[in-house]
C-alpha atoms as a PDB file:
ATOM      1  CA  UNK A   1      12.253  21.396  12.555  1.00  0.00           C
ATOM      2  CA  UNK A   2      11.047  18.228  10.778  1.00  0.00           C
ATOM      3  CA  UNK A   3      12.866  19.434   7.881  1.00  0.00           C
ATOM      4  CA  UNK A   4      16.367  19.415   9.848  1.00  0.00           C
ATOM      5  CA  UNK A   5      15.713  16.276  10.872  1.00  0.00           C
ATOM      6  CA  UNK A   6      15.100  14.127   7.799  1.00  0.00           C
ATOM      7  CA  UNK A   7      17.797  16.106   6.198  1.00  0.00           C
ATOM      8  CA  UNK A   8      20.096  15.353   8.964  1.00  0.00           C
ATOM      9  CA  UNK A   9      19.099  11.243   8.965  1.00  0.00           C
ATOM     10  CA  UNK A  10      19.706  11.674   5.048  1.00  0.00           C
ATOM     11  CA  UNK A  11      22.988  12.659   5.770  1.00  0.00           C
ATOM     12  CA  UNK A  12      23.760  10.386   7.902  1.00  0.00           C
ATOM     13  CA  UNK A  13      22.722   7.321   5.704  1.00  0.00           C
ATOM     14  CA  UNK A  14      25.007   9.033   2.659  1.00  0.00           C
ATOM     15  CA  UNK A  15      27.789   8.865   5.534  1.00  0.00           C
ATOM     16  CA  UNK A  16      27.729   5.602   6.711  1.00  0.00           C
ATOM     17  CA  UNK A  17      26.685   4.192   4.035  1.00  0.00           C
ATOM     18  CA  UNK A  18      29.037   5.550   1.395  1.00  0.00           C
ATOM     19  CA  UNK A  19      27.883   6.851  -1.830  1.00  0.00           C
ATOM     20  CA  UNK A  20      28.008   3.559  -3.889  1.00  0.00           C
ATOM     21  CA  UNK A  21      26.131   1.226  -1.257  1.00  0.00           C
ATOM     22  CA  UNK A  22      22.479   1.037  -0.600  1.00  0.00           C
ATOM     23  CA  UNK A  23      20.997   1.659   2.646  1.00  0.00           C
ATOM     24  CA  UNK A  24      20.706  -1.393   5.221  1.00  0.00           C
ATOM     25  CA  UNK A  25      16.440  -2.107   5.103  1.00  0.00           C
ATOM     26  CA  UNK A  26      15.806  -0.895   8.529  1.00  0.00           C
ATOM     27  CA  UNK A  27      17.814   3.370   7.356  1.00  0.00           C
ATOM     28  CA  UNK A  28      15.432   2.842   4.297  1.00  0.00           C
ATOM     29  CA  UNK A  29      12.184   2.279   6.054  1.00  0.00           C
ATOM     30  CA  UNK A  30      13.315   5.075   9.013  1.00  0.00           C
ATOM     31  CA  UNK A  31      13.721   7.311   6.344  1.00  0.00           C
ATOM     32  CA  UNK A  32      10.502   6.706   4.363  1.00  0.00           C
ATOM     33  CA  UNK A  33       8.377   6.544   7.496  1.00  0.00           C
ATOM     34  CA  UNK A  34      10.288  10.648   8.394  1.00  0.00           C
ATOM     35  CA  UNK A  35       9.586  11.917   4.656  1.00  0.00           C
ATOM     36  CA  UNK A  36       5.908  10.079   5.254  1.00  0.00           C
ATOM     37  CA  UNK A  37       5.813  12.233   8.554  1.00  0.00           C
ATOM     38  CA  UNK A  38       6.929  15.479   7.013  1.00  0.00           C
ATOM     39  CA  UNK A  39       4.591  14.822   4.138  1.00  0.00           C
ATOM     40  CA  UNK A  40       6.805  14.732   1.425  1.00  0.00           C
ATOM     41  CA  UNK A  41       5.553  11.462  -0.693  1.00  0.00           C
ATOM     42  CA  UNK A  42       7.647  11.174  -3.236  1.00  0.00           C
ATOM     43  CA  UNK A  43      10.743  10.653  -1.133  1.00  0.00           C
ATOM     44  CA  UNK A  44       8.563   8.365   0.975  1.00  0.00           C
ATOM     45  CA  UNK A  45       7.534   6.816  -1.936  1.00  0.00           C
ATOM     46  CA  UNK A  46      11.199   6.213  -3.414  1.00  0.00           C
ATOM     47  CA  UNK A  47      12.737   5.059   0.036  1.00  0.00           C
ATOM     48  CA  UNK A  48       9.865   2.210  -0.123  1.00  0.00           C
ATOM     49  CA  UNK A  49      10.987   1.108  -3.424  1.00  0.00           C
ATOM     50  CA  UNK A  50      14.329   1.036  -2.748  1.00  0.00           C
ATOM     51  CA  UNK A  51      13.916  -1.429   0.372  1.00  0.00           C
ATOM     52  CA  UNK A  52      11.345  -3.602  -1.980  1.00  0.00           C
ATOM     53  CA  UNK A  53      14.139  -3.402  -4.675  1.00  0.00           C
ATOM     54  CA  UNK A  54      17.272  -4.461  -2.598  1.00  0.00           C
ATOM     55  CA  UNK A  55      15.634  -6.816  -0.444  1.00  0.00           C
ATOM     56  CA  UNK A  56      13.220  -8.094  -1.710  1.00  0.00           C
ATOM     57  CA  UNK A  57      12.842 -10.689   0.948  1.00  0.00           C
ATOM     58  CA  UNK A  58      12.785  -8.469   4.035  1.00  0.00           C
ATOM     59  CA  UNK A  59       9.635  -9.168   6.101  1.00  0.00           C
ATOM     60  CA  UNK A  60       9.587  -5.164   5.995  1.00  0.00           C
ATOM     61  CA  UNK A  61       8.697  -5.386   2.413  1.00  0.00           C
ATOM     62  CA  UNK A  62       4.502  -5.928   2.954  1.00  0.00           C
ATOM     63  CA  UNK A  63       4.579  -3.078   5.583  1.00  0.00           C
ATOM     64  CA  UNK A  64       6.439  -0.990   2.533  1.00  0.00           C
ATOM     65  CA  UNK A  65       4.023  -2.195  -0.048  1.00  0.00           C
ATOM     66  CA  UNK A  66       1.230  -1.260   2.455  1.00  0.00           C
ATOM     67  CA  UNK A  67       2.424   2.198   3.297  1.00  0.00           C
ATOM     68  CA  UNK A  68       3.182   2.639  -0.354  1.00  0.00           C
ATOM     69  CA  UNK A  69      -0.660   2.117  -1.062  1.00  0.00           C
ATOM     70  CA  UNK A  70      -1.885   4.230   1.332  1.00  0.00           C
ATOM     71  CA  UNK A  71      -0.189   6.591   0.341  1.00  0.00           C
ATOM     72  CA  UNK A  72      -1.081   6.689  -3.303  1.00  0.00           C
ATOM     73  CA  UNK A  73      -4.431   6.201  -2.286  1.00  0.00           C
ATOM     74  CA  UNK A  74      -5.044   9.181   1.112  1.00  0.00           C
ATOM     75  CA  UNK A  75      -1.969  11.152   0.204  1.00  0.00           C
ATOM     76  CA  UNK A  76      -1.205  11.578  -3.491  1.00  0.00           C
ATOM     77  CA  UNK A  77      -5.345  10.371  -4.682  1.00  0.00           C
ATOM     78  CA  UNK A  78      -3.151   7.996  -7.308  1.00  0.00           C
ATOM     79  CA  UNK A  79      -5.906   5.448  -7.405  1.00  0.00           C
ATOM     80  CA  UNK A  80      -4.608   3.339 -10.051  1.00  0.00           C
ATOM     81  CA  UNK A  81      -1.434   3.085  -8.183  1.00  0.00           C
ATOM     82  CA  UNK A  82      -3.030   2.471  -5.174  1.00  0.00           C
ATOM     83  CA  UNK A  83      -4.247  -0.373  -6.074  1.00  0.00           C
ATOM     84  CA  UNK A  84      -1.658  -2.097  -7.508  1.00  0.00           C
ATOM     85  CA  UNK A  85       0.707  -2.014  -4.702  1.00  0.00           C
ATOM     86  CA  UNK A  86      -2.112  -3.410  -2.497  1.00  0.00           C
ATOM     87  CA  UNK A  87      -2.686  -6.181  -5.523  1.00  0.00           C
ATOM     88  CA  UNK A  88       1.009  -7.158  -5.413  1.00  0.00           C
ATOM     89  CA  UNK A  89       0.929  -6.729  -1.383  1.00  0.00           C
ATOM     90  CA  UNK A  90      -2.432  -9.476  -1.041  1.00  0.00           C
ATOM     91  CA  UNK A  91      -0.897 -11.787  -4.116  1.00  0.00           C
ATOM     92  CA  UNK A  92       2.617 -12.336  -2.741  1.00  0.00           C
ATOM     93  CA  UNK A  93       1.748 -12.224   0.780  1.00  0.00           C
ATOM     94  CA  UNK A  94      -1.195 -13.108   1.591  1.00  0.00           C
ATOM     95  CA  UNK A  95      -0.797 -14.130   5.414  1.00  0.00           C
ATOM     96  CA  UNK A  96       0.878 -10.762   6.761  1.00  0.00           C
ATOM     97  CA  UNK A  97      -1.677  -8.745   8.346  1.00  0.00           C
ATOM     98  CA  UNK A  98      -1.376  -6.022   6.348  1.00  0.00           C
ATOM     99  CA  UNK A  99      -2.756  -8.077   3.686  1.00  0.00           C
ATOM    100  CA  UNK A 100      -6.645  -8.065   4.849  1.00  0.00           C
ATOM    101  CA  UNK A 101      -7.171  -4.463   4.810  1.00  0.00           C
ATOM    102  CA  UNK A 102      -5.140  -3.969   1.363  1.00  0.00           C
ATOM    103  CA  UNK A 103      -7.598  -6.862   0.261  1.00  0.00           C
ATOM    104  CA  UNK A 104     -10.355  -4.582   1.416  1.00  0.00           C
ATOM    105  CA  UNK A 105      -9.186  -1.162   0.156  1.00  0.00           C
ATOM    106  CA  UNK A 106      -8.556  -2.793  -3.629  1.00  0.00           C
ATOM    107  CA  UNK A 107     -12.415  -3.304  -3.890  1.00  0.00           C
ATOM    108  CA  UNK A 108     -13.114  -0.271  -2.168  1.00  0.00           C
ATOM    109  CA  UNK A 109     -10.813   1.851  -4.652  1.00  0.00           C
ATOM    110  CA  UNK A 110     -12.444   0.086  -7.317  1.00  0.00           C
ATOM    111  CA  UNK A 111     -16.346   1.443  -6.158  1.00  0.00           C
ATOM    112  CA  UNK A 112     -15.593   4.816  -5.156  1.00  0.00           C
ATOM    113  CA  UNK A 113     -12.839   5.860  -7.188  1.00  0.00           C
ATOM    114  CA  UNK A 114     -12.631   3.778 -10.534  1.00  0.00           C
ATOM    115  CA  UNK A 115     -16.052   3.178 -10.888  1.00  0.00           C
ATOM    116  CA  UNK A 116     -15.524  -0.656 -11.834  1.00  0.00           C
ATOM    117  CA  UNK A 117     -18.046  -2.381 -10.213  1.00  0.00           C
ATOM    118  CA  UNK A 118     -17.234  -5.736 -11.812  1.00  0.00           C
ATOM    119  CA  UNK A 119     -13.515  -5.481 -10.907  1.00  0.00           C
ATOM    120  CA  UNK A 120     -14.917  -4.799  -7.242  1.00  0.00           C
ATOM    121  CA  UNK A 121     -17.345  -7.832  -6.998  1.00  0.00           C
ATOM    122  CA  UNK A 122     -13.925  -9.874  -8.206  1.00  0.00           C
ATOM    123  CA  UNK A 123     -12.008  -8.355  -5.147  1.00  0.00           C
ATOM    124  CA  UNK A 124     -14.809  -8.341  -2.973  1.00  0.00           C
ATOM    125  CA  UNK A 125     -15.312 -12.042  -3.365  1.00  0.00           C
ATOM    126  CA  UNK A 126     -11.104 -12.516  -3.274  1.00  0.00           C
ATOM    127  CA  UNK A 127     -11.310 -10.926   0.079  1.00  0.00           C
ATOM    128  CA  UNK A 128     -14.378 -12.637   1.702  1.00  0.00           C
ATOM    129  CA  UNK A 129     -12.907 -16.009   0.577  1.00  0.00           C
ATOM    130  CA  UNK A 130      -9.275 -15.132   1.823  1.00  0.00           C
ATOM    131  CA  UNK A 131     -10.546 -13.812   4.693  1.00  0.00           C
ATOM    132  CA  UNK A 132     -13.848 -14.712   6.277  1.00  0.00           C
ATOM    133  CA  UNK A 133     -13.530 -13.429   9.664  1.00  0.00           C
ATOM    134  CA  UNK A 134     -11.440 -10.189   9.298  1.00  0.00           C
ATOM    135  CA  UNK A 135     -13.185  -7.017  10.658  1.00  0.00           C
ATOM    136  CA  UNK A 136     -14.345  -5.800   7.477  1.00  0.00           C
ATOM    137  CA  UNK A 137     -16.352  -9.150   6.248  1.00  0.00           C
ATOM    138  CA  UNK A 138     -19.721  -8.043   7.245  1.00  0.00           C
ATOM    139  CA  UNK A 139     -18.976  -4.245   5.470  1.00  0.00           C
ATOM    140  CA  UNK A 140     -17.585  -6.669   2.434  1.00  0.00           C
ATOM    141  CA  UNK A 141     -20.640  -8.543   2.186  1.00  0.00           C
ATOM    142  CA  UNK A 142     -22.917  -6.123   2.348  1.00  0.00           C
ATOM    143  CA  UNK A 143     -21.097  -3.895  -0.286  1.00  0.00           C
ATOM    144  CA  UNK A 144     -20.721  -7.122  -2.793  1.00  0.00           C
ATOM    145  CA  UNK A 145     -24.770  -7.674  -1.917  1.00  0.00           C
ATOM    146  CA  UNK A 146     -25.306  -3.955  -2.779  1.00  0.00           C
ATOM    147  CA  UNK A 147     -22.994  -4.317  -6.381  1.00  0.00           C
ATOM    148  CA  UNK A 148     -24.740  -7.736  -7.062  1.00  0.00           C
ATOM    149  CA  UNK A 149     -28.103  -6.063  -6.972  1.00  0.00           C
ATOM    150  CA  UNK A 150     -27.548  -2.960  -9.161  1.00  0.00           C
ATOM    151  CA  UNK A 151     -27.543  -3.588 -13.110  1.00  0.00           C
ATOM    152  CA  UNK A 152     -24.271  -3.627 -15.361  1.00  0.00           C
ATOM    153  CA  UNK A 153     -24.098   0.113 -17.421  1.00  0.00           C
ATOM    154  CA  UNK A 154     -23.565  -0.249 -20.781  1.00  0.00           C
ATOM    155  CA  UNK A 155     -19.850   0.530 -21.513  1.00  0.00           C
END
């Protein structure tokens, strides 16, 4: 049923949009959040880059970036990824809300899955300064106390 659906909205962006225009931001983001729904990523994936590509200064693009990051990060375990869309999301904008927790996750992904405990002190202390009182701050602390504490492998 979900399947009829997104290919049904498809359809109808093709159709009003005609084949040689882009999608208006707010089609694009519908239809990434459906393929997002149905699980089917790369679609998701490509709708968000589309909407970052073509307007690039909607105030939909840091909710793109962020659902772009999760994504790579839950959904397709594209760590690497992951964390560069959250990088761009807390460099360019730095005061949507979205930006705290992809300030967060970057040191996180850097711990658990890419092992770089010196890039994670750098994005641990990033976050704390840009963001002393979100949520997280206490967990942050405690982590960068933790990473502080262990010694450096050799390389």
């Amino acid at each position: 049923m979900r399947y009829i659906r997104v290919v049904a909205f498809m359809f109808s962006l093709v159709s009003l949009s005609g084949c040689s225009r882009v999608p208006a931001e707010d089609q694009l983001l519908k239809s990434a959040t459906l393929h997002h729904a149905s699980d089917e990523f790369d679609e998701a994936i490509g709708d968000f880059e589309l909407l970052i590509q073509n307007y690039p200064k909607s105030d939909k693009v840091p909710e793109a970036l962020f659902a772009m990051g999760s994504i790579y990060l839950n959904k397709m375990k594209e760590y690497v990824k992951a964390e560069s869309v959250y990088t761009k999301l807390v460099m360019d904008f730095p005061q949507h809300p979205t930006a705290q927790s992809a300030a967060y996750q970057r040191a996180r992904i850097f711990v658990e899955h890419l092992r770089k405990p010196d890039s994670a002190i750098v994005a641990y202390e990033l976050f704390l300064r840009r963001y002393p009182d979100a949520l997280s701050a206490a967990s942050a602390k405690s982590e960068l106390a933790e990473l502080q504490r262990k010694p450096v492998s050799a390389k």
